[in-house]
C-alpha atoms as a PDB file:
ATOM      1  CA  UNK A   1     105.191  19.687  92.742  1.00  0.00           C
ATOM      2  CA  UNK A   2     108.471  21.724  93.823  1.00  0.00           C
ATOM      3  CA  UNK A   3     109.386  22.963  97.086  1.00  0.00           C
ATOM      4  CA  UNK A   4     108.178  26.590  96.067  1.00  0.00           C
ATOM      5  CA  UNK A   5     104.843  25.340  94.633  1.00  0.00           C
ATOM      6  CA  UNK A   6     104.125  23.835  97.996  1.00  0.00           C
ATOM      7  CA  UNK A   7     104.914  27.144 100.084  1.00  0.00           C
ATOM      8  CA  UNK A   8     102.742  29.272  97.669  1.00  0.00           C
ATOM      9  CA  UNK A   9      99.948  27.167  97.779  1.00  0.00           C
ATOM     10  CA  UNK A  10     100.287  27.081 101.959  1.00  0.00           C
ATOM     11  CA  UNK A  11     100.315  30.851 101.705  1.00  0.00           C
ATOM     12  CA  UNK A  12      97.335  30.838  99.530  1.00  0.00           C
ATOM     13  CA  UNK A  13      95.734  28.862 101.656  1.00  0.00           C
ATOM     14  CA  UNK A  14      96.986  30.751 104.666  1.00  0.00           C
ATOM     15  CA  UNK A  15      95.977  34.059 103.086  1.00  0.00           C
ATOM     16  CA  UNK A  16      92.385  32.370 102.555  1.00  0.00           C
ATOM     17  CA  UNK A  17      91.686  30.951 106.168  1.00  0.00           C
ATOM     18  CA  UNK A  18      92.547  34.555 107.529  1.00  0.00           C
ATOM     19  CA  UNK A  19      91.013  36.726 105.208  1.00  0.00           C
ATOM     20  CA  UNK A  20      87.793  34.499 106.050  1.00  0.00           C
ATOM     21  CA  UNK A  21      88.612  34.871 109.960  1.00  0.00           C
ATOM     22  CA  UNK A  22      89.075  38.598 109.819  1.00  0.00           C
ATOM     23  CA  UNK A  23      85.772  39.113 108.159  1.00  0.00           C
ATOM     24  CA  UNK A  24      83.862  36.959 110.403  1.00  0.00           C
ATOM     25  CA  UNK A  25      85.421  38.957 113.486  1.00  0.00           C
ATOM     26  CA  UNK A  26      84.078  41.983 111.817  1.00  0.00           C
ATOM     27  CA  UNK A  27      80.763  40.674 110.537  1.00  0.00           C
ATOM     28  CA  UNK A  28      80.459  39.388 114.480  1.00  0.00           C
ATOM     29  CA  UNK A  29      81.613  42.926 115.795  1.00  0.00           C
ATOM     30  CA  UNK A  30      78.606  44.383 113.405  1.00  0.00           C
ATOM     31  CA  UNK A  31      75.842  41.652 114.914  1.00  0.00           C
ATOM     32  CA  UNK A  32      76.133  44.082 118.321  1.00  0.00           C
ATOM     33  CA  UNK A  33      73.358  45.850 119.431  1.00  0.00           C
ATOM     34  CA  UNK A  34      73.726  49.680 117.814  1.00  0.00           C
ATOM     35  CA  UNK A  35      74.489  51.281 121.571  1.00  0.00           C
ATOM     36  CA  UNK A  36      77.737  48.950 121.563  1.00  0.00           C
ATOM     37  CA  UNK A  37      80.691  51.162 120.755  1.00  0.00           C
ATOM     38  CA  UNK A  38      82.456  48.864 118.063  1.00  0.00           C
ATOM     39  CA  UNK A  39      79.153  48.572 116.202  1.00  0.00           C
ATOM     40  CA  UNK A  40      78.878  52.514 116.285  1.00  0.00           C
ATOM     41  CA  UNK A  41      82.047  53.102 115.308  1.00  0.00           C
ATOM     42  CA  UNK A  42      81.406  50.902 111.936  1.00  0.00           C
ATOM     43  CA  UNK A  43      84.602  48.747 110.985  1.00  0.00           C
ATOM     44  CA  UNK A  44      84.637  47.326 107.356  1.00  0.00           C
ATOM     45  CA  UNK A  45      87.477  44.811 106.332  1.00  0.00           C
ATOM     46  CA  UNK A  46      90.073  46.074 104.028  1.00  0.00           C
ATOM     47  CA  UNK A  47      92.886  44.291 103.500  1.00  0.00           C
ATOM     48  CA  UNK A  48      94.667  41.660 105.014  1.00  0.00           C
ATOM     49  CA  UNK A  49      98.581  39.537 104.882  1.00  0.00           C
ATOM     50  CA  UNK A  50      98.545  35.973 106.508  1.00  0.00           C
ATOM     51  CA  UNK A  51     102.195  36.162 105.189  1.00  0.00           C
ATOM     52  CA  UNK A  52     103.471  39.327 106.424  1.00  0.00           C
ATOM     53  CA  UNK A  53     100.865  39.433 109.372  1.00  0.00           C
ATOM     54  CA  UNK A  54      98.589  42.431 108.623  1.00  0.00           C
ATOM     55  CA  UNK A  55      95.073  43.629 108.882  1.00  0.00           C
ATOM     56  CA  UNK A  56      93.563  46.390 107.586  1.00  0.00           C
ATOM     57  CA  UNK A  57      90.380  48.127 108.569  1.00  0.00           C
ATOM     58  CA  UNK A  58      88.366  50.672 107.523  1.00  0.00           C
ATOM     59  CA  UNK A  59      86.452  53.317 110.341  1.00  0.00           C
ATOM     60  CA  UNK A  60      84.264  56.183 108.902  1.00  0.00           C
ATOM     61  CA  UNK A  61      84.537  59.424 110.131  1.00  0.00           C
ATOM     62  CA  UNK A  62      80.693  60.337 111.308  1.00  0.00           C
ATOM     63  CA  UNK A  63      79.128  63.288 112.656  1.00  0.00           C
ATOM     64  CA  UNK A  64      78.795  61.746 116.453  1.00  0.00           C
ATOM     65  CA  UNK A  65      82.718  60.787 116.338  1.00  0.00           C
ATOM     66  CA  UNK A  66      83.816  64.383 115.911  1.00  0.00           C
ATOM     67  CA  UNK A  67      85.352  66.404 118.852  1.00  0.00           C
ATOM     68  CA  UNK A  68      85.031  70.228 119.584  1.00  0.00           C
ATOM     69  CA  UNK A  69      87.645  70.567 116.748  1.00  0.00           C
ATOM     70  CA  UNK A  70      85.518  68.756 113.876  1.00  0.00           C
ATOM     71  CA  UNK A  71      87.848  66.127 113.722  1.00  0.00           C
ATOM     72  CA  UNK A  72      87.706  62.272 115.314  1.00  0.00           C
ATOM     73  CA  UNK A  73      87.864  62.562 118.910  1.00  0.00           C
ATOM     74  CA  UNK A  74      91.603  60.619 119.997  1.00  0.00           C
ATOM     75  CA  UNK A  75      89.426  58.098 122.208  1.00  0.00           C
ATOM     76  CA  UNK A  76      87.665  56.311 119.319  1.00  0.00           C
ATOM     77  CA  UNK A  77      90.977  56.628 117.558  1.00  0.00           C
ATOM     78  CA  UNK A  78      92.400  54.686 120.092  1.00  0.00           C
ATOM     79  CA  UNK A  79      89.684  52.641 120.432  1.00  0.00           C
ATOM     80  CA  UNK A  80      89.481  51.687 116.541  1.00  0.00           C
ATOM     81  CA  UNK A  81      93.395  50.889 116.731  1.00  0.00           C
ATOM     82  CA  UNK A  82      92.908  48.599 119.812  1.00  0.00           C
ATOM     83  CA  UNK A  83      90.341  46.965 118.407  1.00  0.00           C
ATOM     84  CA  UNK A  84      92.036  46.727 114.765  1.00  0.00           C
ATOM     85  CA  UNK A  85      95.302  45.446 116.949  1.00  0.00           C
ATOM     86  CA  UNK A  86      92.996  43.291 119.426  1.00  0.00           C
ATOM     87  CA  UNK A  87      91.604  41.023 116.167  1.00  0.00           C
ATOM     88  CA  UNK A  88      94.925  40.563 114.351  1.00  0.00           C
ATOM     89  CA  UNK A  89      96.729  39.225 118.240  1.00  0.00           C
ATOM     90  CA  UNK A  90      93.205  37.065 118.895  1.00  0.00           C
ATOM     91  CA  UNK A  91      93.856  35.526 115.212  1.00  0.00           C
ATOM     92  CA  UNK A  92      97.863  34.964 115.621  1.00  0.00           C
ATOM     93  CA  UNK A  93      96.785  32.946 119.032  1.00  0.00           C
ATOM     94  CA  UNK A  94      94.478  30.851 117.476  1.00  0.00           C
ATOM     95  CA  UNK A  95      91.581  32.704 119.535  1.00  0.00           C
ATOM     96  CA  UNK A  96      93.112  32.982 123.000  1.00  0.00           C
ATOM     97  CA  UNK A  97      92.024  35.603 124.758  1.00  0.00           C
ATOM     98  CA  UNK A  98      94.087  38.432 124.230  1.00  0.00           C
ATOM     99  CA  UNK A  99      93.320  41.413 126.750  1.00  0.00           C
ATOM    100  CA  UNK A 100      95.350  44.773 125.805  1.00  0.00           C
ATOM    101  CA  UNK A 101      97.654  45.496 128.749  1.00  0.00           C
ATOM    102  CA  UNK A 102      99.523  48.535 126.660  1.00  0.00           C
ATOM    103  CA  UNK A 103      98.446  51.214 124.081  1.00  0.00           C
ATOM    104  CA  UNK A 104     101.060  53.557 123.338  1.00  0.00           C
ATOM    105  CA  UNK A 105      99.939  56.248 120.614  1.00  0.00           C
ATOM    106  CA  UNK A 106     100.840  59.298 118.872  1.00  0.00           C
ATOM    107  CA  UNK A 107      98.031  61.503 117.415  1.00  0.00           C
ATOM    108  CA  UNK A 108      99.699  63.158 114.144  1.00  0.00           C
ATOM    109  CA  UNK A 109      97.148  64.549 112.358  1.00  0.00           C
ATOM    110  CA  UNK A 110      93.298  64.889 112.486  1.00  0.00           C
ATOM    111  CA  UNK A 111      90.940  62.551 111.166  1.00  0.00           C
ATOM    112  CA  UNK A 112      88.216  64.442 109.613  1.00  0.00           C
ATOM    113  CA  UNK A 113      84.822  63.433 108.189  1.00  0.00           C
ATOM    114  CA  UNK A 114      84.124  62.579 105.011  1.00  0.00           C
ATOM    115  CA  UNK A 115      87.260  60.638 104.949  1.00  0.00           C
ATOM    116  CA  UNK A 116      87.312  57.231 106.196  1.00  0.00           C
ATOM    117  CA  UNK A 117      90.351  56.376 108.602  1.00  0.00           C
ATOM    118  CA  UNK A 118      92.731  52.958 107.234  1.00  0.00           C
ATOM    119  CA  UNK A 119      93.682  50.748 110.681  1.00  0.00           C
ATOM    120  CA  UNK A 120      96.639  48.779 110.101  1.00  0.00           C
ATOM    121  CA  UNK A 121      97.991  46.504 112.368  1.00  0.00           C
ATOM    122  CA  UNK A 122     100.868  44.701 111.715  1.00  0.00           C
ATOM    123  CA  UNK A 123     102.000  41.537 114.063  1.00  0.00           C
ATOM    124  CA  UNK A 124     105.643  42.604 115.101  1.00  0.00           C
ATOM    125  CA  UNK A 125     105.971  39.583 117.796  1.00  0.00           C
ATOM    126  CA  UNK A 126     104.301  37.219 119.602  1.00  0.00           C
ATOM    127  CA  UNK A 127     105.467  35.124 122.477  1.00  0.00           C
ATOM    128  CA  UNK A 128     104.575  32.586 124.646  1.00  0.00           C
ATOM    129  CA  UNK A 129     102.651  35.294 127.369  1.00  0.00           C
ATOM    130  CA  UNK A 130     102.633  38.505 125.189  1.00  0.00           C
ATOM    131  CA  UNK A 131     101.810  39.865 121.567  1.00  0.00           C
ATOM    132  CA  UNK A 132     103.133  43.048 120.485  1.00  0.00           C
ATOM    133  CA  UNK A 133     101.414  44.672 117.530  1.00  0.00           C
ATOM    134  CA  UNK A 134     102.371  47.536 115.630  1.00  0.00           C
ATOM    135  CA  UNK A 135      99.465  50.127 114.366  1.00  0.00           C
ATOM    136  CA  UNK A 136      98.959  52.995 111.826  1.00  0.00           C
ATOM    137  CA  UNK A 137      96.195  55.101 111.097  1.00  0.00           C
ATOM    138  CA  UNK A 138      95.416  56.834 107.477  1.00  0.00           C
ATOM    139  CA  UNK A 139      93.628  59.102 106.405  1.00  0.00           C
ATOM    140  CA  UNK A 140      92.028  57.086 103.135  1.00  0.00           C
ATOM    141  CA  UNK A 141      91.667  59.755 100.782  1.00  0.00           C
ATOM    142  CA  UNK A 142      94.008  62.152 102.423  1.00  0.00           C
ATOM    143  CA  UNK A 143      96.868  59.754 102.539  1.00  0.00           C
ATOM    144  CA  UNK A 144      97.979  61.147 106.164  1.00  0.00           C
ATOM    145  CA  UNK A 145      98.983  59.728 108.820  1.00  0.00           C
ATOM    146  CA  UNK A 146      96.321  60.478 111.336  1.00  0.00           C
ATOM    147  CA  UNK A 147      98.299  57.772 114.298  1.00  0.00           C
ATOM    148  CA  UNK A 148     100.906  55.233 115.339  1.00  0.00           C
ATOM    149  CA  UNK A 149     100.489  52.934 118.055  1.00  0.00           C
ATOM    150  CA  UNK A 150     102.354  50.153 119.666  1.00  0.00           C
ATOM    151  CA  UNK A 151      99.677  47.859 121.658  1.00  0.00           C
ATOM    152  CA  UNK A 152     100.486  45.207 124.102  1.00  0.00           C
ATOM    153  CA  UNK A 153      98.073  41.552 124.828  1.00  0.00           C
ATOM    154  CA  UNK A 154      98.540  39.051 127.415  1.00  0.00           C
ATOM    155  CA  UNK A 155      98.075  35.687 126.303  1.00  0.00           C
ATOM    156  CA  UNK A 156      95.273  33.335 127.645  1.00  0.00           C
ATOM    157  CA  UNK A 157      94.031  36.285 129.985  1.00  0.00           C
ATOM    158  CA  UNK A 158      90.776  36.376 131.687  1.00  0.00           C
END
Protein backbone atom coordinates (compact mmCIF):
# COMPACT_ATOMS: atom_id res chain seq x y z
CA UNK A 1 0.00 0.00 0.00
CA UNK A 2 1.61 3.55 -0.94
CA UNK A 3 1.98 6.48 1.14
CA UNK A 4 -1.18 8.12 -0.58
CA UNK A 5 -3.33 4.96 -0.20
CA UNK A 6 -2.70 5.14 3.49
CA UNK A 7 -3.74 8.98 3.87
CA UNK A 8 -6.97 8.38 1.81
CA UNK A 9 -8.03 5.58 3.63
CA UNK A 10 -7.27 7.71 7.17
CA UNK A 11 -9.43 10.40 5.62
CA UNK A 12 -12.07 7.96 4.80
CA UNK A 13 -12.03 6.78 7.90
CA UNK A 14 -11.78 10.23 9.41
CA UNK A 15 -14.66 11.45 7.25
CA UNK A 16 -16.67 8.28 8.65
CA UNK A 17 -16.05 8.66 12.53
CA UNK A 18 -17.27 12.40 12.15
CA UNK A 19 -20.00 12.17 9.92
CA UNK A 20 -21.26 9.44 12.57
CA UNK A 21 -20.40 12.00 15.54
CA UNK A 22 -22.18 14.91 13.96
CA UNK A 23 -25.33 12.96 13.51
CA UNK A 24 -25.42 11.58 16.89
CA UNK A 25 -24.97 15.28 18.31
CA UNK A 26 -27.97 16.09 16.29
CA UNK A 27 -30.05 12.97 16.81
CA UNK A 28 -29.15 13.79 20.79
CA UNK A 29 -30.11 17.59 20.29
CA UNK A 30 -33.63 16.12 18.77
CA UNK A 31 -34.16 13.55 22.02
CA UNK A 32 -34.97 17.15 24.02
CA UNK A 33 -38.12 17.72 25.36
CA UNK A 34 -40.18 19.95 22.49
CA UNK A 35 -40.09 23.32 24.92
CA UNK A 36 -36.11 23.08 24.57
CA UNK A 37 -35.06 25.69 22.05
CA UNK A 38 -32.59 23.49 19.89
CA UNK A 39 -35.30 20.84 19.55
CA UNK A 40 -37.77 23.68 18.35
CA UNK A 41 -35.63 25.10 16.17
CA UNK A 42 -35.24 21.54 14.24
CA UNK A 43 -31.51 20.95 13.03
CA UNK A 44 -31.04 18.14 10.36
CA UNK A 45 -27.39 17.09 9.34
CA UNK A 46 -26.24 18.10 5.98
CA UNK A 47 -22.99 17.82 5.14
CA UNK A 48 -19.88 17.42 6.74
CA UNK A 49 -15.49 17.59 5.97
CA UNK A 50 -13.31 15.72 8.64
CA UNK A 51 -10.59 16.90 6.13
CA UNK A 52 -11.24 20.44 5.65
CA UNK A 53 -13.11 20.75 9.09
CA UNK A 54 -16.76 21.56 8.21
CA UNK A 55 -20.28 20.95 9.27
CA UNK A 56 -23.22 21.68 7.72
CA UNK A 57 -26.70 21.98 9.10
CA UNK A 58 -29.90 22.43 8.02
CA UNK A 59 -32.69 24.88 10.22
CA UNK A 60 -36.25 25.30 8.75
CA UNK A 61 -37.76 28.43 8.59
CA UNK A 62 -41.29 27.91 10.66
CA UNK A 63 -44.11 30.03 11.36
CA UNK A 64 -43.11 30.58 15.31
CA UNK A 65 -39.38 31.62 14.15
CA UNK A 66 -40.59 34.59 12.14
CA UNK A 67 -40.20 38.23 13.44
CA UNK A 68 -42.57 41.27 12.86
CA UNK A 69 -40.93 41.35 9.35
CA UNK A 70 -41.92 37.63 8.25
CA UNK A 71 -38.54 36.68 8.20
CA UNK A 72 -36.28 34.52 10.98
CA UNK A 73 -35.95 36.56 13.94
CA UNK A 74 -31.68 37.37 14.23
CA UNK A 75 -31.78 35.57 17.80
CA UNK A 76 -32.49 32.03 16.54
CA UNK A 77 -30.16 32.93 13.72
CA UNK A 78 -27.63 33.38 16.09
CA UNK A 79 -28.63 30.78 18.06
CA UNK A 80 -28.65 28.08 15.09
CA UNK A 81 -24.99 29.39 14.14
CA UNK A 82 -23.76 28.96 17.79
CA UNK A 83 -25.05 25.88 18.05
CA UNK A 84 -23.91 24.71 14.37
CA UNK A 85 -20.30 26.33 15.55
CA UNK A 86 -20.68 24.87 19.27
CA UNK A 87 -20.85 20.96 17.73
CA UNK A 88 -18.08 21.27 15.13
CA UNK A 89 -15.44 23.00 18.33
CA UNK A 90 -17.00 20.09 20.90
CA UNK A 91 -15.97 17.46 18.01
CA UNK A 92 -12.35 19.09 17.14
CA UNK A 93 -11.72 18.75 21.18
CA UNK A 94 -12.56 15.38 21.38
CA UNK A 95 -15.76 16.42 23.55
CA UNK A 96 -14.32 19.01 25.92
CA UNK A 97 -16.52 21.31 26.92
CA UNK A 98 -16.52 24.11 24.74
CA UNK A 99 -18.59 27.19 26.16
CA UNK A 100 -18.96 30.16 23.45
CA UNK A 101 -17.20 33.19 24.94
CA UNK A 102 -17.63 35.29 21.40
CA UNK A 103 -20.31 35.53 18.62
CA UNK A 104 -19.60 38.11 16.23
CA UNK A 105 -22.34 38.27 13.33
CA UNK A 106 -23.53 40.10 10.43
CA UNK A 107 -27.23 39.73 9.40
CA UNK A 108 -27.16 40.14 5.39
CA UNK A 109 -30.21 39.13 4.26
CA UNK A 110 -33.52 37.67 5.62
CA UNK A 111 -34.24 34.20 6.13
CA UNK A 112 -37.70 33.60 5.09
CA UNK A 113 -40.03 30.59 5.41
CA UNK A 114 -40.43 28.09 3.20
CA UNK A 115 -36.78 28.06 2.71
CA UNK A 116 -34.66 26.17 4.96
CA UNK A 117 -31.45 28.10 6.26
CA UNK A 118 -27.69 26.00 5.42
CA UNK A 119 -25.30 26.47 8.84
CA UNK A 120 -21.83 26.09 7.98
CA UNK A 121 -19.19 26.13 10.25
CA UNK A 122 -15.89 25.80 9.29
CA UNK A 123 -12.91 25.12 12.03
CA UNK A 124 -10.45 28.09 11.27
CA UNK A 125 -8.18 27.31 14.54
CA UNK A 126 -7.99 25.67 17.52
CA UNK A 127 -5.55 26.05 20.33
CA UNK A 128 -4.60 24.81 23.41
CA UNK A 129 -7.43 27.25 25.52
CA UNK A 130 -9.51 28.57 22.51
CA UNK A 131 -11.33 27.44 19.19
CA UNK A 132 -12.19 29.88 16.67
CA UNK A 133 -14.83 28.86 14.15
CA UNK A 134 -15.88 30.50 11.17
CA UNK A 135 -19.86 30.47 10.20
CA UNK A 136 -22.18 31.13 7.18
CA UNK A 137 -25.71 31.06 6.80
CA UNK A 138 -27.71 30.23 3.33
CA UNK A 139 -30.57 30.57 2.24
CA UNK A 140 -31.05 26.74 0.68
CA UNK A 141 -33.12 27.41 -2.16
CA UNK A 142 -32.42 31.07 -2.41
CA UNK A 143 -28.71 30.67 -2.49
CA UNK A 144 -28.23 33.97 -0.22
CA UNK A 145 -26.32 34.68 2.22
CA UNK A 146 -28.66 35.23 5.09
CA UNK A 147 -25.19 35.57 7.90
CA UNK A 148 -21.51 35.40 8.76
CA UNK A 149 -20.25 34.82 12.06
CA UNK A 150 -16.98 34.40 13.77
CA UNK A 151 -17.64 32.43 17.24
CA UNK A 152 -15.21 32.02 20.00
CA UNK A 153 -15.00 28.55 22.76
CA UNK A 154 -12.92 28.17 25.71
CA UNK A 155 -11.49 24.92 26.08
CA UNK A 156 -12.28 22.53 29.06
CA UNK A 157 -14.74 25.29 30.50
CA UNK A 158 -17.27 24.68 33.10
Amino acid sequence: MTEQDKSEAFWRDEQEAMEKAMRERIRRIDAEPDTHIYNLMKPGFCACSAREEWLTVRYPVEDWALNHMSSMHGGLIAAAVDTTCGILSANRSKNMVTPTINLTINYLSPAVKGDDMLVTAKMERCGRHLVNVSAKCTGEKSGKTIATALVSFMLGGK
